[in-house]
Each structure stands twice: as C-alpha cells, then as structure tokens.
C-alpha atoms as a PDB file:
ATOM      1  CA  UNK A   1      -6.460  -5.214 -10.932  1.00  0.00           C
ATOM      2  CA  UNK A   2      -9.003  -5.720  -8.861  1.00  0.00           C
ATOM      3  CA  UNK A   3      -9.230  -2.811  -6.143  1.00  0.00           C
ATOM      4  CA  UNK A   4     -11.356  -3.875  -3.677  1.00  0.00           C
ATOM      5  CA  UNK A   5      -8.896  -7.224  -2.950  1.00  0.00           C
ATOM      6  CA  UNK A   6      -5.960  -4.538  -3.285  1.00  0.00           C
ATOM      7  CA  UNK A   7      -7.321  -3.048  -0.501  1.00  0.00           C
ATOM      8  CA  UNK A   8      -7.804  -5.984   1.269  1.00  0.00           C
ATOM      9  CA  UNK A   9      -4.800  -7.022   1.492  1.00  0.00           C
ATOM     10  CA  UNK A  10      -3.458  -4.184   2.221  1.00  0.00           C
ATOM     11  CA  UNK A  11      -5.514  -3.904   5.102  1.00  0.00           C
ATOM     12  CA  UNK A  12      -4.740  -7.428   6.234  1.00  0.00           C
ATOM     13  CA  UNK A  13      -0.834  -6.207   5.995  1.00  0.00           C
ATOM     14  CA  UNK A  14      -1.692  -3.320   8.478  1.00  0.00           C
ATOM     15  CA  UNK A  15      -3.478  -5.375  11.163  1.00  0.00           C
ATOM     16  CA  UNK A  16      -0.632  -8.100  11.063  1.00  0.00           C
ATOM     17  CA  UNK A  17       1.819  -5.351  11.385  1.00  0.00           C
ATOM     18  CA  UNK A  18       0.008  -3.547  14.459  1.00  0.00           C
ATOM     19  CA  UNK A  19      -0.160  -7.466  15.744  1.00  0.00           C
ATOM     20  CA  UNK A  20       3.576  -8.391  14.929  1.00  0.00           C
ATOM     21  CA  UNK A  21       5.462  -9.657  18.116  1.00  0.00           C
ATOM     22  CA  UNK A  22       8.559  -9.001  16.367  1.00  0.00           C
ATOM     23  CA  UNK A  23      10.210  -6.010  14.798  1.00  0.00           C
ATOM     24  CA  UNK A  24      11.366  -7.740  11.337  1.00  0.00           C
ATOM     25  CA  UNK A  25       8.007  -9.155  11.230  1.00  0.00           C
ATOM     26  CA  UNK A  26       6.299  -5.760  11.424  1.00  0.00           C
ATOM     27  CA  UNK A  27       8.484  -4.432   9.155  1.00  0.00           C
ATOM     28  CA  UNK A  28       8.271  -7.009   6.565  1.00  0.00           C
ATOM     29  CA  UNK A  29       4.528  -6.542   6.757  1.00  0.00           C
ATOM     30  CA  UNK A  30       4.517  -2.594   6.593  1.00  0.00           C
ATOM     31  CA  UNK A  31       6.892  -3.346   3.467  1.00  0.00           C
ATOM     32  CA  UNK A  32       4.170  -5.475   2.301  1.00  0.00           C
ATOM     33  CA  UNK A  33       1.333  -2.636   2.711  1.00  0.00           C
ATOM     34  CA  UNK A  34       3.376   0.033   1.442  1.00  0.00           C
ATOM     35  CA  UNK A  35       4.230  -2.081  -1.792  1.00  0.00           C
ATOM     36  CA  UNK A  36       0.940  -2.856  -2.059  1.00  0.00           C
ATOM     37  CA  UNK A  37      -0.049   1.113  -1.973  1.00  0.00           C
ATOM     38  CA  UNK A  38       1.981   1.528  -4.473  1.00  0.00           C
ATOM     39  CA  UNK A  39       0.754  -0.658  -6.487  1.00  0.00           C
ATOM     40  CA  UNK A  40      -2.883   1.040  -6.181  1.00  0.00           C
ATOM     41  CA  UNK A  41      -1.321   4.357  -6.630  1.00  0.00           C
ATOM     42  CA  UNK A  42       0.180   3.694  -9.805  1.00  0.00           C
ATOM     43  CA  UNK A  43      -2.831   1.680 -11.105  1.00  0.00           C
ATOM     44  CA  UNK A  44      -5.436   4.485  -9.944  1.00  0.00           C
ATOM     45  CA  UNK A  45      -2.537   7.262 -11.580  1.00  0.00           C
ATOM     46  CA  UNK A  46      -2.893   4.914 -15.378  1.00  0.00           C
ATOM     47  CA  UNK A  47      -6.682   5.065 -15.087  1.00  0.00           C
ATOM     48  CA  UNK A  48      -6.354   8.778 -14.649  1.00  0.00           C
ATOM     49  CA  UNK A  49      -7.631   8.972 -10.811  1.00  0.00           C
ATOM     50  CA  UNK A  50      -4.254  11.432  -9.879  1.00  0.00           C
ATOM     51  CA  UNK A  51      -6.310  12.636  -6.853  1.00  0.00           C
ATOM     52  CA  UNK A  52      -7.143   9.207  -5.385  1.00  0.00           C
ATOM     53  CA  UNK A  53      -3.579   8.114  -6.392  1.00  0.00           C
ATOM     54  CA  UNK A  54      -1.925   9.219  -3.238  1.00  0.00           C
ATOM     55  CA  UNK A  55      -4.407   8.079  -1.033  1.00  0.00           C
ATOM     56  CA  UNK A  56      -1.658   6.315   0.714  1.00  0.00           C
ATOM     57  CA  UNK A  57       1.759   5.993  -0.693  1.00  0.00           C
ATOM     58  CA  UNK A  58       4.801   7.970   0.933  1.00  0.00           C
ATOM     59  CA  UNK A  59       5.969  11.147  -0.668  1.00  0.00           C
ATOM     60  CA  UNK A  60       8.819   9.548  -1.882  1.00  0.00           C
ATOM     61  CA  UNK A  61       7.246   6.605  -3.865  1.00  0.00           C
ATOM     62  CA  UNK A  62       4.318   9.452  -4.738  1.00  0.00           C
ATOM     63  CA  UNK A  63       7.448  10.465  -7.119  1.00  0.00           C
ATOM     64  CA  UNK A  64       8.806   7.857  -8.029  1.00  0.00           C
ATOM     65  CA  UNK A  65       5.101   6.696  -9.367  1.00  0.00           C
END
C-alpha cells in the first residue's frame, strides 16, 4: 500500500465532501474517506503501528479492524 497516495485520496474525499452541493454526494464521498481510513487503519494495525492505527477511523470500525 502505498500511504502517502492513501492519504491523498483520502484527503481529496474530504475536500469534495466539504464542496458537495448535494447531500448524497457528500455522503457518498465521506463514505469514500471513511473506507479509505479504514483501509490505512487496518494496514498501519498489520505492520504493527496500533497507535497510528486510529488516527482516523470511527470507534466502531476501530473494532471491527
């Protein structure tokens, strides 16, 4: 995985969000960040980073993970 375009595009799913003119728009792109958190979170969790694991994933996935 490469982190730093993770990050990205996470990134790029919170500023369309913030920018979305509609609500299913902004929620399909804070979908799109969140799954993409996850996604960090559990690769950071396999390379043994717990701490910087939940830098940004929802208590609920956080367990799930």
């Amino acid at each position: 995985m490469d982190l730093n375009e993770s990050y990205h595009q996470h990134q790029i799913a919170v500023m369309n969000a913030a920018a979305a003119t509609s609500r299913p728009r902004r929620e399909r792109m804070l979908d799109r960040a969140r799954g993409i958190a996850l996604d960090i979170a559990r690769f950071q969790h396999g390379a043994g980073a717990g701490a910087a694991a939940m830098w940004n994933v929802p208590l609920a996935a956080r367990n799930a993970a």
